[in-house]
Protein backbone atom coordinates (compact mmCIF):
# COMPACT_ATOMS: atom_id res chain seq x y z
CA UNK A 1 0.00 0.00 0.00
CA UNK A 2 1.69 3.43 -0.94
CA UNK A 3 1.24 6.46 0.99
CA UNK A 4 2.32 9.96 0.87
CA UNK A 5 5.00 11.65 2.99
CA UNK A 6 2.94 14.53 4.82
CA UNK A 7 6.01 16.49 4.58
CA UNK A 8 7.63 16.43 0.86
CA UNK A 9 4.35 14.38 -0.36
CA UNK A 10 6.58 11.65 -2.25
CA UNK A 11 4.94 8.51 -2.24
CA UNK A 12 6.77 5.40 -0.25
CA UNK A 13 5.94 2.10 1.00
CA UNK A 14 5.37 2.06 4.68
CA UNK A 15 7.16 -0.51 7.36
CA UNK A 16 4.04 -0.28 9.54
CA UNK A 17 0.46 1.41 9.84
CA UNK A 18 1.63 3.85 11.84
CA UNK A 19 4.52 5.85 9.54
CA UNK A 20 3.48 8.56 7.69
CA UNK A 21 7.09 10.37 6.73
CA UNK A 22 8.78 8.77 3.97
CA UNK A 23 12.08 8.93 6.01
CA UNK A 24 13.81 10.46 9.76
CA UNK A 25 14.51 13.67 8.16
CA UNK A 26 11.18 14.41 6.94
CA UNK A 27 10.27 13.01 10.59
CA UNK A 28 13.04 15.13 12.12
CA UNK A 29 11.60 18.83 10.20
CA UNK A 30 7.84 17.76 10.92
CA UNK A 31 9.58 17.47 14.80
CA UNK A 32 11.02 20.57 14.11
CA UNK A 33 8.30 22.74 12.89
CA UNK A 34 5.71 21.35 15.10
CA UNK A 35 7.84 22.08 18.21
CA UNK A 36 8.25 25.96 16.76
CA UNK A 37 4.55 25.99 15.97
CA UNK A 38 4.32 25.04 19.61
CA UNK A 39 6.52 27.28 21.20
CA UNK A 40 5.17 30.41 19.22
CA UNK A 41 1.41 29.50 20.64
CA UNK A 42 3.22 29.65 24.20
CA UNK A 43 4.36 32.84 23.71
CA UNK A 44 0.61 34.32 22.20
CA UNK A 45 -1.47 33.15 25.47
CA UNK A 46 -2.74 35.65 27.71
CA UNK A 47 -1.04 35.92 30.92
CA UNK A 48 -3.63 35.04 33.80
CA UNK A 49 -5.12 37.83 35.30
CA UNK A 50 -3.16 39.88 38.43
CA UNK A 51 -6.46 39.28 40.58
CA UNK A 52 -6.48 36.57 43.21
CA UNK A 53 -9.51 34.00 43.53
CA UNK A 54 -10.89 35.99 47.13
CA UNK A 55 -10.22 39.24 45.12
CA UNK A 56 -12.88 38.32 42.54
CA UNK A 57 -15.29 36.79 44.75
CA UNK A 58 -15.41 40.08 47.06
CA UNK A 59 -15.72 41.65 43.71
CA UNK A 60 -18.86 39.52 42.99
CA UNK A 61 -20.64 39.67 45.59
CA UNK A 62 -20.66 43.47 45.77
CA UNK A 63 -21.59 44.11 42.10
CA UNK A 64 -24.42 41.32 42.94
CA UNK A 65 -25.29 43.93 45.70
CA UNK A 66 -25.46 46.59 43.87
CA UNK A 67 -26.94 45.12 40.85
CA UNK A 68 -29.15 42.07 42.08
CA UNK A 69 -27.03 39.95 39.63
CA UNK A 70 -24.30 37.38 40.86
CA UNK A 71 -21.48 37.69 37.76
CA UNK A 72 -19.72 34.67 36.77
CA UNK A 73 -16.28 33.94 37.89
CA UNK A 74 -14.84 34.96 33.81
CA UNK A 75 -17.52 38.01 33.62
CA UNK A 76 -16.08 38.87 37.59
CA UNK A 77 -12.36 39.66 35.66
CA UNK A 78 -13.33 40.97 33.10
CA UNK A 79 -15.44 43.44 34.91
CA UNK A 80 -12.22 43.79 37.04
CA UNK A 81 -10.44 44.36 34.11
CA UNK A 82 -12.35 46.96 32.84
CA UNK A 83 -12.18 49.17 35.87
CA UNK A 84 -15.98 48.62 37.28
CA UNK A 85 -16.66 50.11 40.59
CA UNK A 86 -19.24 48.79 42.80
């Protein structure tokens, strides 16, 4: 059964159901570039937010005072975020 390489899409015979490069260094780049791919997405994640857990549950339950509406905990930060005062 031929297949095709997934990185230089040559066609080759595989040695088992499981290989899909034709050879290590086509293995070795996919490595490569998946591990930069990887390491980029790292990088572009939003930090987590400077607010503690007790911090945004004080915050909740006042703007639920003052509003008559209990905030979720992700709608709690970003109303932090955005400078609400309650």
């Amino acid at each position: 059964m031929q297949r095709y390489c997934k990185m230089c899409e040559l066609s080759f015979e595989p040695r088992n159901h499981r290989q899909i490069y034709c050879s290590p260094g086509c293995a070795q780049l996919a490595r490569r570039l998946n591990n930069r791919r990887y390491e980029e997405n790292k990088k572009n994640k939003r930090s987590a937010p400077a607010v503690t857990v007790d911090q945004v549950l004080a915050f909740a339950q006042r703007y639920a005072a003052a509003t008559g509406r209990y905030p979720h905990y992700g709608e709690a930060v970003r109303l932090m975020e955005k400078g609400v005062t309650v």
